[in-house]
PDB file of N, CA and C in Angstrom:
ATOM      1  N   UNK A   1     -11.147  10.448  12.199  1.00  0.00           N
ATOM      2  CA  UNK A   1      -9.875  10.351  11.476  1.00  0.00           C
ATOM      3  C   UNK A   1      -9.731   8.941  10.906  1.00  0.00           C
ATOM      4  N   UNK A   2      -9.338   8.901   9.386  1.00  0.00           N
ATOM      5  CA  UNK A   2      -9.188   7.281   8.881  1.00  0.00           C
ATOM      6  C   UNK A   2      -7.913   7.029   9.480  1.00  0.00           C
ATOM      7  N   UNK A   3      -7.686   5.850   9.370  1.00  0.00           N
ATOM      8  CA  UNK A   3      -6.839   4.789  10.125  1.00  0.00           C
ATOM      9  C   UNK A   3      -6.100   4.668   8.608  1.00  0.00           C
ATOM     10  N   UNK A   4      -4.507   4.366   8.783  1.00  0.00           N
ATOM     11  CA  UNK A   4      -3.761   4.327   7.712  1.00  0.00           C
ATOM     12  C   UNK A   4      -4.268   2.802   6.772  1.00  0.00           C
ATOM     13  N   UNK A   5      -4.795   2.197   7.274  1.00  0.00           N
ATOM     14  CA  UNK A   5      -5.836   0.899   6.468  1.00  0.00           C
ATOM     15  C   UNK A   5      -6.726   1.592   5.517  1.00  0.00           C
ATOM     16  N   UNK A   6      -7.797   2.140   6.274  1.00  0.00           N
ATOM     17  CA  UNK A   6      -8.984   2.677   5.597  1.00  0.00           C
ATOM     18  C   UNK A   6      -8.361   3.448   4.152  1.00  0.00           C
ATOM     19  N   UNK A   7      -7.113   4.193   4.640  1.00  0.00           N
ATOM     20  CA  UNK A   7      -6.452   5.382   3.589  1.00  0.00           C
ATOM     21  C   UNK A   7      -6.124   4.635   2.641  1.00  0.00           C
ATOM     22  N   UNK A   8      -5.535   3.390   2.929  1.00  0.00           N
ATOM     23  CA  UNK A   8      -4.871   2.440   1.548  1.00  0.00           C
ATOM     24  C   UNK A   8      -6.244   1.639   1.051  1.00  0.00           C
ATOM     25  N   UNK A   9      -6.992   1.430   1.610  1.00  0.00           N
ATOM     26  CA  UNK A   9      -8.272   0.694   0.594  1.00  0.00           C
ATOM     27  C   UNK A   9      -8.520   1.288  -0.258  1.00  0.00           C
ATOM     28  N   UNK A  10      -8.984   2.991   0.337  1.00  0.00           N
ATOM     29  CA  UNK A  10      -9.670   3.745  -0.632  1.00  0.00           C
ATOM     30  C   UNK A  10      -9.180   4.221  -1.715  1.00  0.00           C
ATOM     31  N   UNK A  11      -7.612   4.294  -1.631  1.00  0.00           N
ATOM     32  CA  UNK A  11      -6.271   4.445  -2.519  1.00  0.00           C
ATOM     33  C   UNK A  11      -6.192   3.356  -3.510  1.00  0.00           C
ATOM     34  N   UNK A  12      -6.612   2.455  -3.176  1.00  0.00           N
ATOM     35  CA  UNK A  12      -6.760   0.913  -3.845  1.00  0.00           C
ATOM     36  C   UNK A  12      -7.479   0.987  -4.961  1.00  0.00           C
ATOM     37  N   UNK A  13      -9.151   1.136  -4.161  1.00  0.00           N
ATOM     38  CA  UNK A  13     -10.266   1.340  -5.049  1.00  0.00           C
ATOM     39  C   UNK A  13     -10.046   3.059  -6.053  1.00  0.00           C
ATOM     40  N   UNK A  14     -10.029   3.402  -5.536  1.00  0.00           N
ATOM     41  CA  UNK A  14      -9.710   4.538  -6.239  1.00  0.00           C
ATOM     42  C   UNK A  14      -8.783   4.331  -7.913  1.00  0.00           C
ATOM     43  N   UNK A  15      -7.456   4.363  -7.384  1.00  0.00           N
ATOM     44  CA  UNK A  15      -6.598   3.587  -8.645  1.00  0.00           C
ATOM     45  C   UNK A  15      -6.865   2.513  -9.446  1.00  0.00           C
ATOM     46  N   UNK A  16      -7.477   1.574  -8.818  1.00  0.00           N
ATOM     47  CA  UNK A  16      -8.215   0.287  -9.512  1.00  0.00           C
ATOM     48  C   UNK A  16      -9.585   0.684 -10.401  1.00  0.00           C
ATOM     49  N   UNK A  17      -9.915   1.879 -10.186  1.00  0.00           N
ATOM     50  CA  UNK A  17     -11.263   2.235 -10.859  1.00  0.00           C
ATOM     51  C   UNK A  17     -10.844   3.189 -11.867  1.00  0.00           C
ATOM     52  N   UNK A  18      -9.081   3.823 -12.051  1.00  0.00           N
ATOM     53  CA  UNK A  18      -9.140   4.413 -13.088  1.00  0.00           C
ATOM     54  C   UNK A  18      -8.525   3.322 -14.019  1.00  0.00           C
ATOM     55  N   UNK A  19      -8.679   1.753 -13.906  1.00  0.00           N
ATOM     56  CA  UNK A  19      -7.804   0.713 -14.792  1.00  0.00           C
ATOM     57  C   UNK A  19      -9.017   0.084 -15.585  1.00  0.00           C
ATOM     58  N   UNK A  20      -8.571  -0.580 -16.945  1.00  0.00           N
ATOM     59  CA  UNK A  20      -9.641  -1.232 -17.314  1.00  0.00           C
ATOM     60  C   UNK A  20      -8.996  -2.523 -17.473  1.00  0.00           C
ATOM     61  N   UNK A  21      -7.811  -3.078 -17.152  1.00  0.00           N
ATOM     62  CA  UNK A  21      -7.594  -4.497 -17.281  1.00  0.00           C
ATOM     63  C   UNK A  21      -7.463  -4.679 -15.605  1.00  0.00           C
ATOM     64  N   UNK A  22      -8.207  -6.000 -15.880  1.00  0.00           N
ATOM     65  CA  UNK A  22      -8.018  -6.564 -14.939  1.00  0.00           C
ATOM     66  C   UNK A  22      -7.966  -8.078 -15.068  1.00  0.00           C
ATOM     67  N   UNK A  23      -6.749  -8.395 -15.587  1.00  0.00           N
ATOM     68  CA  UNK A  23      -5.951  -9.693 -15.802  1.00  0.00           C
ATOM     69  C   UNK A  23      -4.963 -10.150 -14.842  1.00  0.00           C
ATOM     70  N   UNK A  24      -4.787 -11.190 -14.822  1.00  0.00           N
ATOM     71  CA  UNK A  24      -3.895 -11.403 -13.861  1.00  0.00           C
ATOM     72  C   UNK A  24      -2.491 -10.942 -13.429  1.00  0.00           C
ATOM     73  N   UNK A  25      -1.731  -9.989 -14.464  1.00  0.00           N
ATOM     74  CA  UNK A  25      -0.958  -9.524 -14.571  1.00  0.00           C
ATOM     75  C   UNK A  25      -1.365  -8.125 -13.456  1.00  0.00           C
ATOM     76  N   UNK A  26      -2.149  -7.399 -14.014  1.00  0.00           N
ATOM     77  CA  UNK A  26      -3.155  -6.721 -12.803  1.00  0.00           C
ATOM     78  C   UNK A  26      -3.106  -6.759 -11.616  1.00  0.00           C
ATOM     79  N   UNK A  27      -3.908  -7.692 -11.189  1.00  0.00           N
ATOM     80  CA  UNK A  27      -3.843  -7.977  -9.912  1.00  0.00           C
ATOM     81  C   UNK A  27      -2.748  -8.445  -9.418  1.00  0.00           C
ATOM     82  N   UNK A  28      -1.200  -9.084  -9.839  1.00  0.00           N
ATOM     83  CA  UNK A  28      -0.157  -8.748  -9.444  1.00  0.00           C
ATOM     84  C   UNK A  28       0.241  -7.674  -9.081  1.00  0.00           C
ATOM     85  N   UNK A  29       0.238  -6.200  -9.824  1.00  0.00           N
ATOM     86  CA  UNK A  29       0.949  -5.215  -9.956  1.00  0.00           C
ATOM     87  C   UNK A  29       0.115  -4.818  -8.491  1.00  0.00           C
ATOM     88  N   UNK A  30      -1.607  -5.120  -8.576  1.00  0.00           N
ATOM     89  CA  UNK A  30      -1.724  -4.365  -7.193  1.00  0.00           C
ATOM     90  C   UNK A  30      -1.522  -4.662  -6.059  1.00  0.00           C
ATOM     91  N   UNK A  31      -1.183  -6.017  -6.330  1.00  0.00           N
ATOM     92  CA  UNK A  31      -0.813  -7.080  -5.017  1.00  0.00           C
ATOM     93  C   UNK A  31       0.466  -6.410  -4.251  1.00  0.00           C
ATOM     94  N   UNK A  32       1.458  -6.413  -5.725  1.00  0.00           N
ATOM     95  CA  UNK A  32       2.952  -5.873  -4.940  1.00  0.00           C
ATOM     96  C   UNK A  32       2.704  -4.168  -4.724  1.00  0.00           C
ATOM     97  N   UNK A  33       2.136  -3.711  -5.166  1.00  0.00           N
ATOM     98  CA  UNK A  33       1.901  -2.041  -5.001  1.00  0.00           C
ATOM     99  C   UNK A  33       1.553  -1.969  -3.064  1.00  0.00           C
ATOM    100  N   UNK A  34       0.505  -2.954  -2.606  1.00  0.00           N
ATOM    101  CA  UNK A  34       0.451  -3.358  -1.742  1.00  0.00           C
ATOM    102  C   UNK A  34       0.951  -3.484  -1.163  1.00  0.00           C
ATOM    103  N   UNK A  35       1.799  -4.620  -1.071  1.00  0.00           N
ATOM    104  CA  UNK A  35       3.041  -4.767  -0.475  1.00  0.00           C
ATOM    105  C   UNK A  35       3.753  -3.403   0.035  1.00  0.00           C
ATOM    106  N   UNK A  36       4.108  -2.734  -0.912  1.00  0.00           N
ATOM    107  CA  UNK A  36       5.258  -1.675  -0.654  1.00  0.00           C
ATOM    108  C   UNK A  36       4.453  -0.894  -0.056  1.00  0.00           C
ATOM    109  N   UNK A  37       3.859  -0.542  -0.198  1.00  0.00           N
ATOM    110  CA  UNK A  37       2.653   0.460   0.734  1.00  0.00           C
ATOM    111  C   UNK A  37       2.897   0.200   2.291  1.00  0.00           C
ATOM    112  N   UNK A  38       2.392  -0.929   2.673  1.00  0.00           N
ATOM    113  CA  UNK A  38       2.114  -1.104   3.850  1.00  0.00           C
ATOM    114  C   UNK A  38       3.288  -1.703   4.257  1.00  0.00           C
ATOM    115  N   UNK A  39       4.349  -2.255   3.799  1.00  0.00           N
ATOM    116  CA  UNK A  39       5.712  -2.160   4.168  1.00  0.00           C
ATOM    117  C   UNK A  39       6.141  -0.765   4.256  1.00  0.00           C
ATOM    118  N   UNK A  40       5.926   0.250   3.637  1.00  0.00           N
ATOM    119  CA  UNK A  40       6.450   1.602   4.133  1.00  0.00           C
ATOM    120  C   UNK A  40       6.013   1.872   5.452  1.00  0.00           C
ATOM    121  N   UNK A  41       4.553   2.220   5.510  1.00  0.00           N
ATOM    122  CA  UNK A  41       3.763   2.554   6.483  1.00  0.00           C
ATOM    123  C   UNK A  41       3.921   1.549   7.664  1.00  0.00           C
ATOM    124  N   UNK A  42       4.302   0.257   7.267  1.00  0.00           N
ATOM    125  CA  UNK A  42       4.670  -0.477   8.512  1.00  0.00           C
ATOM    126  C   UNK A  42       5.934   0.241   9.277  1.00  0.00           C
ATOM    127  N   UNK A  43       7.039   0.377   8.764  1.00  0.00           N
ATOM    128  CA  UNK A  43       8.362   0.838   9.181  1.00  0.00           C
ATOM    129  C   UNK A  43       7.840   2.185   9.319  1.00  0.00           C
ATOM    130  N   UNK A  44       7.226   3.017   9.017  1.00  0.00           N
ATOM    131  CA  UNK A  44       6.950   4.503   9.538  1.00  0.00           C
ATOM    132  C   UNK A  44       6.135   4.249  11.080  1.00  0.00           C
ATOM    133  N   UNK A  45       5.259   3.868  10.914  1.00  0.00           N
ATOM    134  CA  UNK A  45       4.195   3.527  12.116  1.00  0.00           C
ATOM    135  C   UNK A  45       5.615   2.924  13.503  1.00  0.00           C
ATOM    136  N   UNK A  46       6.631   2.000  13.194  1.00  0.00           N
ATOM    137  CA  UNK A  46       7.171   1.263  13.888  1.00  0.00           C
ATOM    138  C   UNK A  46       8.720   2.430  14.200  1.00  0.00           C
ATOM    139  N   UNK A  47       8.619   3.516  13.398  1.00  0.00           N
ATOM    140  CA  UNK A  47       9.956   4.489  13.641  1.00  0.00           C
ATOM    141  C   UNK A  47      10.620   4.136  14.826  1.00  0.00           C
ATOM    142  N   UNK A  48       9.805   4.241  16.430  1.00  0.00           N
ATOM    143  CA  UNK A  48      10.482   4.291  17.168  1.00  0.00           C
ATOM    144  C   UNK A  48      11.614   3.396  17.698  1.00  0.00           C
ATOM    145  N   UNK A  49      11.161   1.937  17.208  1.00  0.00           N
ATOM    146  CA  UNK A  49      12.248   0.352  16.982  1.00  0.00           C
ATOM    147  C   UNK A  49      13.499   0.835  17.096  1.00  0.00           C
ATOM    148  N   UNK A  50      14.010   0.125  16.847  1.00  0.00           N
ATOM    149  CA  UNK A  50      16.037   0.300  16.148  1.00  0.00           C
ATOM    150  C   UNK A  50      15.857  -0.222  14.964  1.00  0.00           C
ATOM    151  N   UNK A  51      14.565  -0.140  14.424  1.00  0.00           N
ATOM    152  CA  UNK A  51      14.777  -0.739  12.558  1.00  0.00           C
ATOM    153  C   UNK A  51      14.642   0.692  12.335  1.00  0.00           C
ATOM    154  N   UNK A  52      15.263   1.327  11.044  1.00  0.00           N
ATOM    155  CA  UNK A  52      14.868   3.025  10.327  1.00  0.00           C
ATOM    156  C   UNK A  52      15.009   2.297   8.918  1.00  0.00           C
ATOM    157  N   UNK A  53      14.044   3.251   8.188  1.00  0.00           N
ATOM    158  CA  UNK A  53      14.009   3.207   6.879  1.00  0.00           C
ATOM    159  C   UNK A  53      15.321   4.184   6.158  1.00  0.00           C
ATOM    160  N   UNK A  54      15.831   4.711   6.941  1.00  0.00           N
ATOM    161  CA  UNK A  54      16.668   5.644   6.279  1.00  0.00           C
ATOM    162  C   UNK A  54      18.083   5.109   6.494  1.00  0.00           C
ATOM    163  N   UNK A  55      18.406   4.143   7.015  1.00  0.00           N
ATOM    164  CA  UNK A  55      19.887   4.101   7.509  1.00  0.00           C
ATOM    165  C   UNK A  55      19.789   2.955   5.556  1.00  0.00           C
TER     166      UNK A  55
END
C-alpha cells in the first residue's frame, strides 16, 4: 500500500509531465499546490486532535 507521500509525488510528477512551462512562475504554482495538499492530508491524517477541518 503507498503511503499518502508516495501518492502526492506521483501526483506531482504526473501533473508536472502534462506542463510544458517550467518557469518560475511554475514552480510556484507547484510549490503552493503542495502546500495545500499536504496541509489537507495533514489535518485529515491528524482528525482525531481537537483541530477539524470542518468546524
Amino acid at each position: 500500500m503507498l503511503s499518502w507521500r508516495s501518492i502526492i509525488h506521483n501526483e506531482l510528477l504526473w501533473y508536472q509531465n502534462q506542463q510544458t512551462c517550467t518557469d518560475a512562475l511554475w514552480d510556484k504554482e507547484i510549490y503552493f499546490l503542495f502546500l495545500r495538499i499536504t496541509g489537507l492530508l495533514y489535518n485529515l491524517h491528524h482528525r482525531d486532535s481537537n483541530f477539524s477541518i470542518y468546524t
